[in-house]
N, C-alpha and C. Protein backbone atom coordinates (compact mmCIF):
# COMPACT_ATOMS: atom_id res chain seq x y z
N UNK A 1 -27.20 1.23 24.25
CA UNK A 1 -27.01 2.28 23.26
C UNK A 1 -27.00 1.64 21.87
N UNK A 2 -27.74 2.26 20.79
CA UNK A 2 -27.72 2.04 19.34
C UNK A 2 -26.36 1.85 18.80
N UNK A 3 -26.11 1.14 18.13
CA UNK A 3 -24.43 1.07 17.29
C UNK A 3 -24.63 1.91 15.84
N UNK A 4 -24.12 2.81 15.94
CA UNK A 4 -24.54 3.41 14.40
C UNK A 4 -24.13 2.78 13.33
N UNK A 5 -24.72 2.59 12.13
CA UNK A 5 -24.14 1.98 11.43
C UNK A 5 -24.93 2.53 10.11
N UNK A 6 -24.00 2.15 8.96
CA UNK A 6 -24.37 2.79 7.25
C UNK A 6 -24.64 1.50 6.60
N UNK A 7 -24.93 1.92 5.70
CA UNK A 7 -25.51 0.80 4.57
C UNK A 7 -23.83 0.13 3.98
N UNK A 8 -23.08 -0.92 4.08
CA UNK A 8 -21.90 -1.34 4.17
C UNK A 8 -21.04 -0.43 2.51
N UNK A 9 -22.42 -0.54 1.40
CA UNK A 9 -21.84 -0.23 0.37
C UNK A 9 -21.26 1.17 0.04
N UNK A 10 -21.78 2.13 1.04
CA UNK A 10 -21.39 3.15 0.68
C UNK A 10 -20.44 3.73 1.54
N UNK A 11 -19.51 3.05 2.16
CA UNK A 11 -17.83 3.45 2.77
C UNK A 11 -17.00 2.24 1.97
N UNK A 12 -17.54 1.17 1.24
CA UNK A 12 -16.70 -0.18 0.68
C UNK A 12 -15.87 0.93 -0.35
N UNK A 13 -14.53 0.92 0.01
CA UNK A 13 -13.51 1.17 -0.85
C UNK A 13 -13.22 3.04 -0.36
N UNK A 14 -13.73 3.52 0.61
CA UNK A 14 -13.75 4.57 0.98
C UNK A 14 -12.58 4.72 1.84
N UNK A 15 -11.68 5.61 2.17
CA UNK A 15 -10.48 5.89 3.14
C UNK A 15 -11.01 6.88 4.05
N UNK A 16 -11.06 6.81 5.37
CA UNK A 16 -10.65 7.87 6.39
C UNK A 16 -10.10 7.49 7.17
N UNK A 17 -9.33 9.28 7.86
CA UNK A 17 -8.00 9.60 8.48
C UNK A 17 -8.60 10.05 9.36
N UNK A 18 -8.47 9.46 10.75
CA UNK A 18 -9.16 9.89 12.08
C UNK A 18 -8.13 10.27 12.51
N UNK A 19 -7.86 11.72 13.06
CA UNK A 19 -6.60 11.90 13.98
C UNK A 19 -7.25 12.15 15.75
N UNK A 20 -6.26 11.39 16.68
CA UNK A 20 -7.16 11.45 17.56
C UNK A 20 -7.95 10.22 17.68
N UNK A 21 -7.33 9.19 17.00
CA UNK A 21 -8.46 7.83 17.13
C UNK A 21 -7.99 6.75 17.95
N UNK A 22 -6.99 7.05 18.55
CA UNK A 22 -6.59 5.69 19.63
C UNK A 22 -7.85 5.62 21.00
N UNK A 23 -8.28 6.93 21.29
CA UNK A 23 -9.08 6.31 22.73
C UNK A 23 -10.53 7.16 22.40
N UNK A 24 -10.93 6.95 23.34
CA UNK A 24 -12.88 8.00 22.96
C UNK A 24 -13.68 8.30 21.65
N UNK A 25 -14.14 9.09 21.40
CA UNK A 25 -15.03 9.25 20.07
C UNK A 25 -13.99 9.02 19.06
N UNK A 26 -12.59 9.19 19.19
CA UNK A 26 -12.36 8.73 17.94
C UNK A 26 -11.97 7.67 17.90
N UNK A 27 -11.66 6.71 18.85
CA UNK A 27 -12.09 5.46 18.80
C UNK A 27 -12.96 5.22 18.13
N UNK A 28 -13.88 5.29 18.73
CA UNK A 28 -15.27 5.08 18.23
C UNK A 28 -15.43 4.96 16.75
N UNK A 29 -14.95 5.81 16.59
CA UNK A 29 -15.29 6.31 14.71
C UNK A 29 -14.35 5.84 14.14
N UNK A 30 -13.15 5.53 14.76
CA UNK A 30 -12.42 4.50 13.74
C UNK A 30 -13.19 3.01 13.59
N UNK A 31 -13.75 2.53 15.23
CA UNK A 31 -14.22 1.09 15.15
C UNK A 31 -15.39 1.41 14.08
N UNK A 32 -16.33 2.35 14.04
CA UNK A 32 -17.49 2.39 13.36
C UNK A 32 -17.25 2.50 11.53
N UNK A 33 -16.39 2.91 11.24
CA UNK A 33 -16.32 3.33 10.31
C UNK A 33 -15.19 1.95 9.64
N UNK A 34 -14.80 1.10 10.25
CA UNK A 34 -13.81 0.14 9.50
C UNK A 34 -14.94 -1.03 9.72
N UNK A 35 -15.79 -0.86 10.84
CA UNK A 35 -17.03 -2.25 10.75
C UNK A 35 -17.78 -2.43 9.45
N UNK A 36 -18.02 -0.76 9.20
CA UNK A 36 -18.87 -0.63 7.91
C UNK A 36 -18.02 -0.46 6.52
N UNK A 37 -16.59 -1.06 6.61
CA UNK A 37 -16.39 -1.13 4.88
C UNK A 37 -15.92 -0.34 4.79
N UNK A 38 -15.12 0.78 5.70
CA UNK A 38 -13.99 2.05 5.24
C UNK A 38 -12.46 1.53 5.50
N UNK A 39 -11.73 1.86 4.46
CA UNK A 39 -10.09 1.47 5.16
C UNK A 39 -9.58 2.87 6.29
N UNK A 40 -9.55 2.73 7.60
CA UNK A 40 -9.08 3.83 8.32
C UNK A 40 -7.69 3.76 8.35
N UNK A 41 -7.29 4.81 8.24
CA UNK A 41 -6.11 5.46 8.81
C UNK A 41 -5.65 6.53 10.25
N UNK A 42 -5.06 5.78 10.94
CA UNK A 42 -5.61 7.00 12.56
C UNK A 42 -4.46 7.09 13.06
N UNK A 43 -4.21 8.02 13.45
CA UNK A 43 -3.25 9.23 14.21
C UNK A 43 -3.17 9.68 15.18
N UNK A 44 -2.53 9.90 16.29
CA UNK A 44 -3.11 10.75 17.80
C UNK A 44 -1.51 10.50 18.51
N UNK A 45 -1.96 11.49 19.44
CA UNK A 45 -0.47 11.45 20.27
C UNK A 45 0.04 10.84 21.13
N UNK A 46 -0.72 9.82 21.69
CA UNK A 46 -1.05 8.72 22.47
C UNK A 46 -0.30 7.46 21.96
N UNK A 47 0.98 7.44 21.78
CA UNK A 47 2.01 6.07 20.98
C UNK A 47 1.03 5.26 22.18
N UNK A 48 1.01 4.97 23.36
CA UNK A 48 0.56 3.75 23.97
C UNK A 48 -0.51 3.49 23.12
N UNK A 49 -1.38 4.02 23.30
CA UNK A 49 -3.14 3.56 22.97
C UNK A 49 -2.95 3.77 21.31
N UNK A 50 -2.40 4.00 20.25
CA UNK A 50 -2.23 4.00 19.05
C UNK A 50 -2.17 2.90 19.19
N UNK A 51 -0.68 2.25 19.38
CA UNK A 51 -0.30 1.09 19.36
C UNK A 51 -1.26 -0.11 19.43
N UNK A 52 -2.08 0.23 20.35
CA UNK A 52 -3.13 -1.00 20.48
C UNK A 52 -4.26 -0.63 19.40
N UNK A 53 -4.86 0.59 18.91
CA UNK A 53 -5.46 0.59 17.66
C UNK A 53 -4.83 -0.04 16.14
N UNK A 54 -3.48 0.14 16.29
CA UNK A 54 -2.86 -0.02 15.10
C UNK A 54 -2.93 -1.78 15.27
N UNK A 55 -2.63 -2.08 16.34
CA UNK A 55 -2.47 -3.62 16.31
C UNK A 55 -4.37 -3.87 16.15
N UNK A 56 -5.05 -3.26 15.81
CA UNK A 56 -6.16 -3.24 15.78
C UNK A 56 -6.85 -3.82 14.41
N UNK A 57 -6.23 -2.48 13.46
CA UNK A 57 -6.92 -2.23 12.31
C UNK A 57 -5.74 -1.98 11.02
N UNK A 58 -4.54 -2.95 11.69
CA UNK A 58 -3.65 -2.63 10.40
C UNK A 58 -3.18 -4.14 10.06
N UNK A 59 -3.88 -5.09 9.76
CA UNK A 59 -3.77 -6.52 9.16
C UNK A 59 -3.28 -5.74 8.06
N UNK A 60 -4.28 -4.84 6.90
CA UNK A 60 -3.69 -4.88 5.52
C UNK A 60 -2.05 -4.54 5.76
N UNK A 61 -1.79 -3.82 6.12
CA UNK A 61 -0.14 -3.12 5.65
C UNK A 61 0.21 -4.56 6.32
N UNK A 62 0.39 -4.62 7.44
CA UNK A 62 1.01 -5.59 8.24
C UNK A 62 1.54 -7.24 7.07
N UNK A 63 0.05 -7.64 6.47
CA UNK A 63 0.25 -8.55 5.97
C UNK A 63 0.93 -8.33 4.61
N UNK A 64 0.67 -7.48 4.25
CA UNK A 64 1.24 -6.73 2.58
C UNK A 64 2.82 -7.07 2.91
N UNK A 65 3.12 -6.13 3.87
CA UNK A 65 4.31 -6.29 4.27
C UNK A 65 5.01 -7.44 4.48
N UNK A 66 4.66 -8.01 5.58
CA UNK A 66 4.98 -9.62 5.34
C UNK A 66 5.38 -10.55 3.85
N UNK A 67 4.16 -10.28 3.04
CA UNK A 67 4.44 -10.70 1.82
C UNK A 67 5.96 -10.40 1.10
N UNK A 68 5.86 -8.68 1.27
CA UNK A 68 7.29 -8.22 1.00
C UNK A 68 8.92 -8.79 1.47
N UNK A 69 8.50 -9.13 2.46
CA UNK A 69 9.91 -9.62 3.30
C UNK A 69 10.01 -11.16 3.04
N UNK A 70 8.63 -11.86 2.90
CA UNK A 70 9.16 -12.96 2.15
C UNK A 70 9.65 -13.14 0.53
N UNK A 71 9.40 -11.95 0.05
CA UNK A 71 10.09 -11.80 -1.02
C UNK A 71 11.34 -11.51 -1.13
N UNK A 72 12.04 -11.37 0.12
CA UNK A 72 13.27 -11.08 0.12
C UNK A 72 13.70 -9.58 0.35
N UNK A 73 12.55 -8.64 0.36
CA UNK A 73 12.74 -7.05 0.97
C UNK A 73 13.46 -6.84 2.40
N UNK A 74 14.19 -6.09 2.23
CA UNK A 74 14.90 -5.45 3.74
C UNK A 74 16.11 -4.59 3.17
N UNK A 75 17.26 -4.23 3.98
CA UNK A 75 18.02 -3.02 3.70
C UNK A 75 18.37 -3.06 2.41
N UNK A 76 18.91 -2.39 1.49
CA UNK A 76 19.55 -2.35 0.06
C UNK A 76 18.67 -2.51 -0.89
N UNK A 77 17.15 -3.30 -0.68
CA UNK A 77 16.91 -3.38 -1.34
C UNK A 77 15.65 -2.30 -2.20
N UNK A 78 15.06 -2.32 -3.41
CA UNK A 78 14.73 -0.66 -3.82
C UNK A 78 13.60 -0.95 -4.37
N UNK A 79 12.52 -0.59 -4.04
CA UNK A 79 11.10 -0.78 -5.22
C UNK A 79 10.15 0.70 -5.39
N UNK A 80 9.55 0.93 -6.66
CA UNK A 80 9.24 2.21 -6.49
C UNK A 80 7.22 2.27 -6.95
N UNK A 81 7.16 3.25 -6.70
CA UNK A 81 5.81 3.49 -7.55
C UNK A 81 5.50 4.51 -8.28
N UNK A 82 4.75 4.14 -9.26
CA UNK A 82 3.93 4.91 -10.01
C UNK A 82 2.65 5.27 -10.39
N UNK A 83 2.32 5.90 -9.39
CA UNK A 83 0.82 5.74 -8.72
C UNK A 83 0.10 6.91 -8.06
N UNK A 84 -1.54 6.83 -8.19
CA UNK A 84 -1.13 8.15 -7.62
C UNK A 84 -1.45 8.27 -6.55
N UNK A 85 -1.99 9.16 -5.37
CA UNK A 85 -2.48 9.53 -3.96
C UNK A 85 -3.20 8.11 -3.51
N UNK A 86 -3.56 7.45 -2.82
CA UNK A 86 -4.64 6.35 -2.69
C UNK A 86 -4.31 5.63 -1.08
N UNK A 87 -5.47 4.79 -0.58
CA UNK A 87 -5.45 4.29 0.79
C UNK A 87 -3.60 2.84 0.14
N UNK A 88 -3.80 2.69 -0.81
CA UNK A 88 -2.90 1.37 -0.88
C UNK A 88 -1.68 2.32 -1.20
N UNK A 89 -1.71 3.62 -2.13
CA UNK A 89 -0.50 4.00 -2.02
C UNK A 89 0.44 4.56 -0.50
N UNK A 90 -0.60 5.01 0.38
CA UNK A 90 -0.15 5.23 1.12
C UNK A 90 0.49 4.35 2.01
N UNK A 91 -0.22 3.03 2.29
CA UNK A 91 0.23 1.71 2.39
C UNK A 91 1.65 1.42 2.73
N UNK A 92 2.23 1.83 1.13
CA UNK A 92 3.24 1.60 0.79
C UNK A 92 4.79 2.38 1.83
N UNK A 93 3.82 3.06 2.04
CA UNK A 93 5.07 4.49 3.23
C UNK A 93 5.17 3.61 4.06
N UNK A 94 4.48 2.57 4.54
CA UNK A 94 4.44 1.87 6.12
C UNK A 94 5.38 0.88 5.76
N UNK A 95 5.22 -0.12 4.37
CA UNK A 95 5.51 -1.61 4.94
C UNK A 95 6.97 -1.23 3.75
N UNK A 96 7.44 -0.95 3.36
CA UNK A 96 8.98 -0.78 2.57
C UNK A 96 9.94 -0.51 3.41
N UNK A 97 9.37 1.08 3.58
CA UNK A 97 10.67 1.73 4.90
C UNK A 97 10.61 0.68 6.35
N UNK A 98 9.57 0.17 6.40
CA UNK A 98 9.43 -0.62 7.73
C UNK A 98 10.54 -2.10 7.60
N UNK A 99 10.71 -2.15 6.73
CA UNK A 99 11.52 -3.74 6.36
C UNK A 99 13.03 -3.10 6.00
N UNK A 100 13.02 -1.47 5.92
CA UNK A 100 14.49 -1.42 6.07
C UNK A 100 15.09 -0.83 4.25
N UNK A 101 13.77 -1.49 3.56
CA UNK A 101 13.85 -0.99 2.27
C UNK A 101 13.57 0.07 1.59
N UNK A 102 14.05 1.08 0.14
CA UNK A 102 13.88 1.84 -0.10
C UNK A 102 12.49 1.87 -0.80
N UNK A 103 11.98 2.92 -0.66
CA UNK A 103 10.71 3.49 -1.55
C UNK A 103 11.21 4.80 -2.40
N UNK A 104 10.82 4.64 -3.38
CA UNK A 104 11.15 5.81 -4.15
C UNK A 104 9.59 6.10 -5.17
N UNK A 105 9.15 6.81 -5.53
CA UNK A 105 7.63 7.64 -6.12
C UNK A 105 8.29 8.03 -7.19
N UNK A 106 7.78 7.47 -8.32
CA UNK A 106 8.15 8.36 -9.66
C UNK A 106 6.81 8.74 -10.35
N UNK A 107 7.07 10.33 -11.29
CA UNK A 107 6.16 10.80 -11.18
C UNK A 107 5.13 10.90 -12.45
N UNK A 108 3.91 10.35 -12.08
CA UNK A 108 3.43 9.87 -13.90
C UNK A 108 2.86 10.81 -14.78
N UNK A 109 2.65 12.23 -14.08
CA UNK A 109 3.02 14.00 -15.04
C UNK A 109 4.08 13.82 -15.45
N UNK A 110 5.11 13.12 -15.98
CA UNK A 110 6.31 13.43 -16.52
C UNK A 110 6.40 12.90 -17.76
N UNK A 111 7.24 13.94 -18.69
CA UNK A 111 6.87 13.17 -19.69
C UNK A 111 7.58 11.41 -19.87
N UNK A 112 7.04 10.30 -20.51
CA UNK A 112 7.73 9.11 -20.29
C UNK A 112 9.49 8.80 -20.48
N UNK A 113 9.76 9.53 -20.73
CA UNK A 113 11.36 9.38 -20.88
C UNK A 113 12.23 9.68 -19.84
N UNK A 114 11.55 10.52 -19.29
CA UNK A 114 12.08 11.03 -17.79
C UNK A 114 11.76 9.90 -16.93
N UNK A 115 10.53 9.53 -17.08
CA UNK A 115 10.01 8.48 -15.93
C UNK A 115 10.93 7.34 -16.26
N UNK A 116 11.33 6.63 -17.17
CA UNK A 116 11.67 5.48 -17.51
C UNK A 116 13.13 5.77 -16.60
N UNK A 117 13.71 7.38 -17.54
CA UNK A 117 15.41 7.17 -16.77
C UNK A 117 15.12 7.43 -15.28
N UNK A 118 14.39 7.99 -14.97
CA UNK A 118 13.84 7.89 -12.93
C UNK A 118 13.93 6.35 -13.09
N UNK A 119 13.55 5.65 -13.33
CA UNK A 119 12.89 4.49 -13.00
C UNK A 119 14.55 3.44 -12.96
N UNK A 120 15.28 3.73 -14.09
CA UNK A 120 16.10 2.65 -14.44
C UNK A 120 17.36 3.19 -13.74
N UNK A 121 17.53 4.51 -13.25
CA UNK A 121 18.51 5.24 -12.50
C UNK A 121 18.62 5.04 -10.91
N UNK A 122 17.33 5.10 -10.75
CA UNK A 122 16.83 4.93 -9.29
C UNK A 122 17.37 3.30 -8.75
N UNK A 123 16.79 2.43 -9.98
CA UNK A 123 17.15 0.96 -9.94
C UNK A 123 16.42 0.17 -9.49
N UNK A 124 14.93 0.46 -9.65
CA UNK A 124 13.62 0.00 -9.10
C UNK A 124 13.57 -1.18 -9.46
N UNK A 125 13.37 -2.59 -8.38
CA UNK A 125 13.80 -3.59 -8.39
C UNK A 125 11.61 -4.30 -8.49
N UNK A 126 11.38 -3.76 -8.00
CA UNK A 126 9.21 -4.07 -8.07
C UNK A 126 8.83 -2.25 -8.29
N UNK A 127 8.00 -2.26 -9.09
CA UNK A 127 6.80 -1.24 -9.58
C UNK A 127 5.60 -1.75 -9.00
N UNK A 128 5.16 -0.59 -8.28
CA UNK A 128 3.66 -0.46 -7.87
C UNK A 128 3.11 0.57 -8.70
N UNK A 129 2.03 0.00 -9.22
CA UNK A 129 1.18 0.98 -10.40
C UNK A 129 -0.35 0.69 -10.03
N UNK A 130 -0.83 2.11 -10.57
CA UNK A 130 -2.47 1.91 -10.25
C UNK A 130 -2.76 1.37 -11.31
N UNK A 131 -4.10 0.99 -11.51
CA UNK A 131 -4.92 0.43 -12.98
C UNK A 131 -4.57 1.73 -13.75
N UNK A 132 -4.77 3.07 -13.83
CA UNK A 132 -4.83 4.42 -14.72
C UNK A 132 -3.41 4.47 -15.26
N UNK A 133 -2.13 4.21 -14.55
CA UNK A 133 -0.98 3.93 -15.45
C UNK A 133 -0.42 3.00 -15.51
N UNK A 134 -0.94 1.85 -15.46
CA UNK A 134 -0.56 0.50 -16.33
C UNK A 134 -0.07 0.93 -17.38
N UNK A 135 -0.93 1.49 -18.72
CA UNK A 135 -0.60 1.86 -19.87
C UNK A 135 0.89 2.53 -20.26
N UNK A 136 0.98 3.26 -19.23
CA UNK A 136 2.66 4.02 -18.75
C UNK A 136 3.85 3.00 -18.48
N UNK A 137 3.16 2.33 -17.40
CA UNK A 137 3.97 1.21 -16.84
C UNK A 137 4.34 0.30 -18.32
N UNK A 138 3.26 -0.27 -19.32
CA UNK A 138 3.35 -0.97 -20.24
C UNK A 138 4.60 -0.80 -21.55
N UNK A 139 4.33 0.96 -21.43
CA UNK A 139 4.84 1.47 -22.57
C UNK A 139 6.66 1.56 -21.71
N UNK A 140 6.87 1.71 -20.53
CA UNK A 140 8.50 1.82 -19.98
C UNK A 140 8.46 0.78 -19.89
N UNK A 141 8.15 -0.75 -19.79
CA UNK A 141 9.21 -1.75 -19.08
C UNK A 141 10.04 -2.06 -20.37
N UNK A 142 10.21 -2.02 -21.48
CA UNK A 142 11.54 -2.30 -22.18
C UNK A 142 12.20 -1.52 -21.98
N UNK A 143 12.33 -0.16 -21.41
CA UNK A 143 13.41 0.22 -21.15
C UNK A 143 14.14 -0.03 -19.76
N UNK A 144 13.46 -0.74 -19.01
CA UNK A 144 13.49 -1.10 -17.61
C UNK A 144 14.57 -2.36 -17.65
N UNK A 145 15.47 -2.45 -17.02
CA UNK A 145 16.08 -3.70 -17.47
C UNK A 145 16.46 -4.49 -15.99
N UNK A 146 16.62 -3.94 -15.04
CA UNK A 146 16.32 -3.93 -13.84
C UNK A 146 15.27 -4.30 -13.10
N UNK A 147 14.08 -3.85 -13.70
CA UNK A 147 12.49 -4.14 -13.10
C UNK A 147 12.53 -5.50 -13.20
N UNK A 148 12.11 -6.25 -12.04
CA UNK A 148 11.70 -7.79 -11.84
C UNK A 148 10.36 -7.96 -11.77
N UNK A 149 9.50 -6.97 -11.41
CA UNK A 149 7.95 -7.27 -10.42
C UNK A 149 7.21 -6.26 -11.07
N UNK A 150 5.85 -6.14 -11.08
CA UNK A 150 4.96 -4.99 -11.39
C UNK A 150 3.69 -5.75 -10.68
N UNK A 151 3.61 -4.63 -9.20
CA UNK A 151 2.33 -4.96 -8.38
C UNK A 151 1.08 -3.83 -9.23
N UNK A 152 0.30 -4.65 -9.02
CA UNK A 152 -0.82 -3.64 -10.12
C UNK A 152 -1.69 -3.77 -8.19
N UNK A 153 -2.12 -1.96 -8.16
CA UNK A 153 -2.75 -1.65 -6.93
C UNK A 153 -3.81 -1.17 -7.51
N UNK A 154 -4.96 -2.87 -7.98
CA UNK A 154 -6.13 -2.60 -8.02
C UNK A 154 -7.20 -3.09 -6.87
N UNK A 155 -8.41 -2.65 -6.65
CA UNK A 155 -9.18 -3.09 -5.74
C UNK A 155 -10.10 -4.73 -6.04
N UNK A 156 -9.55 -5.20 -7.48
CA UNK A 156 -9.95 -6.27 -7.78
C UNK A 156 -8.62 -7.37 -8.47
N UNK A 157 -9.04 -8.28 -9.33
CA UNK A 157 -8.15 -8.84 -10.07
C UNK A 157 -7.16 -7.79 -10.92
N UNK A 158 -6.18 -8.35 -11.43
CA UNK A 158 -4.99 -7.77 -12.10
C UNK A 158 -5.70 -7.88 -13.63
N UNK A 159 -6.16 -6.44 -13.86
CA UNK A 159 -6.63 -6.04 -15.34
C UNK A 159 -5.90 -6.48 -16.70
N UNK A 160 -6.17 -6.62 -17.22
CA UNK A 160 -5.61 -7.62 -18.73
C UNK A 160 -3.88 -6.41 -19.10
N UNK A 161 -2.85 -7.59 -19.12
CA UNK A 161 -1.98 -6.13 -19.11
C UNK A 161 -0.73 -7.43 -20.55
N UNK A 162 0.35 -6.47 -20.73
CA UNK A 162 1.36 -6.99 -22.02
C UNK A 162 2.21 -7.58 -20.94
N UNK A 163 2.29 -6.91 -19.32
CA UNK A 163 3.49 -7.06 -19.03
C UNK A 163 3.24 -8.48 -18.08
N UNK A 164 4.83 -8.91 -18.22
CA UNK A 164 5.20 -10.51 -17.97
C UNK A 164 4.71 -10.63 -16.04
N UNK A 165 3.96 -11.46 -15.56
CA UNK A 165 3.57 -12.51 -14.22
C UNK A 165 3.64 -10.93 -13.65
N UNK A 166 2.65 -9.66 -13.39
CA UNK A 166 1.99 -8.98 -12.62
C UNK A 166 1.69 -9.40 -11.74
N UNK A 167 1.59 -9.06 -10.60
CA UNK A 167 0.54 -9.11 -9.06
C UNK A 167 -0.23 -8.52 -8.57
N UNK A 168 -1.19 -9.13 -8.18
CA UNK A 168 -2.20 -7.81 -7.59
C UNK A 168 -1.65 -6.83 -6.46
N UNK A 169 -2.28 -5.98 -5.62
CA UNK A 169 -1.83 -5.72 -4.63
C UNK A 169 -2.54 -6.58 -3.61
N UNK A 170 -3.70 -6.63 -4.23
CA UNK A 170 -4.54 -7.06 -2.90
C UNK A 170 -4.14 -9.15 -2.48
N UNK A 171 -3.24 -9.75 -3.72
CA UNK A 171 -3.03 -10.96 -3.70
C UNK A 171 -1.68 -10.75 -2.35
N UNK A 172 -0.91 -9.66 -2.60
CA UNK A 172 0.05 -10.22 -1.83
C UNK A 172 -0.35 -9.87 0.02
N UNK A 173 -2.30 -9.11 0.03
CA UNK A 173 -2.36 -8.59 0.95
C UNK A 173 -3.25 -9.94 1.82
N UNK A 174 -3.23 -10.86 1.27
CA UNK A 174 -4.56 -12.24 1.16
C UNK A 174 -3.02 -13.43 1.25
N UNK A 175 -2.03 -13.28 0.93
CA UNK A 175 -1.33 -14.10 0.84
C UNK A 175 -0.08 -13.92 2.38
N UNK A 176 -0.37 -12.66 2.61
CA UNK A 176 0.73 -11.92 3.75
C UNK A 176 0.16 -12.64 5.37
N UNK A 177 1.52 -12.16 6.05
CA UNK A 177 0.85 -12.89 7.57
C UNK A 177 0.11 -11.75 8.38
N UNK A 178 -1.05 -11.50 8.98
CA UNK A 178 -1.40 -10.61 9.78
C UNK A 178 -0.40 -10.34 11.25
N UNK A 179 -0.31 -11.45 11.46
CA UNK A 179 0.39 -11.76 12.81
C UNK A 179 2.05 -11.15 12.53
N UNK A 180 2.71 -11.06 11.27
CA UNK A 180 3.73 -10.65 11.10
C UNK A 180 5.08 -9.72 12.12
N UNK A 181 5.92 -10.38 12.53
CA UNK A 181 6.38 -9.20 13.29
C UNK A 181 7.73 -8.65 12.86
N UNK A 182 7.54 -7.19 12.96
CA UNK A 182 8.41 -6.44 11.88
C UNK A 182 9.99 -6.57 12.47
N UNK A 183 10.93 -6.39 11.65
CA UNK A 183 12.36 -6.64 11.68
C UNK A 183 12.91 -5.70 12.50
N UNK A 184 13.79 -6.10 13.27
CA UNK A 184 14.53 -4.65 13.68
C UNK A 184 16.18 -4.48 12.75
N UNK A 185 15.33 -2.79 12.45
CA UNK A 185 16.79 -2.53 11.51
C UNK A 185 17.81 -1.45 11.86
């Protein structure tokens, strides 16, 4: 049988959500669609056979995560974002709460004064920001006094920014363990 396959460039940086993708066609279409350069996300009711997809096709969170916990993440501790919908924001739902740590979303429709006291109330210890509110992110960290970290969740290098030793997202996802195994909390 033919293996279907796309031209790699046009799913590179693309997200799909297969629900139904641990066994048969949507198997399938998860393996087909992450061969060719899509980040999948997959769902189904099947915890056994998930499980073995997820141990499949989830190096990124897995290792992201990792990164996190060698940073010292697990219970008490609080990091937030400011960011908007995206395959890496979503990311973020898996490997925080998974280490035991808080996630908190602050919201970048607001006007900046609100965001800053969200931000410095909440007690956001790392900021995850997309490239589009860096500029946001730039203009709150003096009021931030708390903030230690600002992961910039771009799909390349960390864009020219004011604020002090940034990270990429994708550095701590290249630097993380795949093999990682998560904490019990």
């Amino acid at each position: 049988m033919n293996e279907p396959t796309v031209p790699h460039h046009l799913l590179e940086g693309r997200v799909a959500v297969v629900t139904g993708g641990a066994n048969g066609i949507g198997r399938a279409t998860v393996e087909t669609l992450g061969r060719n350069g899509a980040t999948v996300h997959v769902s189904d009711l099947a915890e056994e056979a998930l499980d073995v997809a997820r141990q499949r096709h989830s190096n990124r969170f897995v290792a992201y995560t990792s990164s996190l916990a060698r940073e010292g993440f697990g219970p008490g501790r609080m990091a937030g974002s400011l960011a908007w919908n995206s395959h890496r924001h979503l990311e973020l739902f898996y490997g925080l709460p998974g280490l035991g740590a808080a996630l908190h979303t602050a919201n970048p429709r607001l006007p900046p004064e609100h965001v800053a006291y969200t931000i410095d109330f909440a007690g956001y210890e790392w900021l995850f920001v997309d490239p589009d509110t860096l500029p946001l992110a730039e203009s709150l960290a003096p009021r931030l006094p708390k903030l230690r970290r600002v992961v910039v969740m771009a799909p390349g290098p960390v864009p020219a920014t004011s604020l002090p030793d940034p990270i990429g997202y994708e550095e701590l996802i290249a630097a993380g363990d795949p093999d990682f195994a998560w904490p019990a909390i």
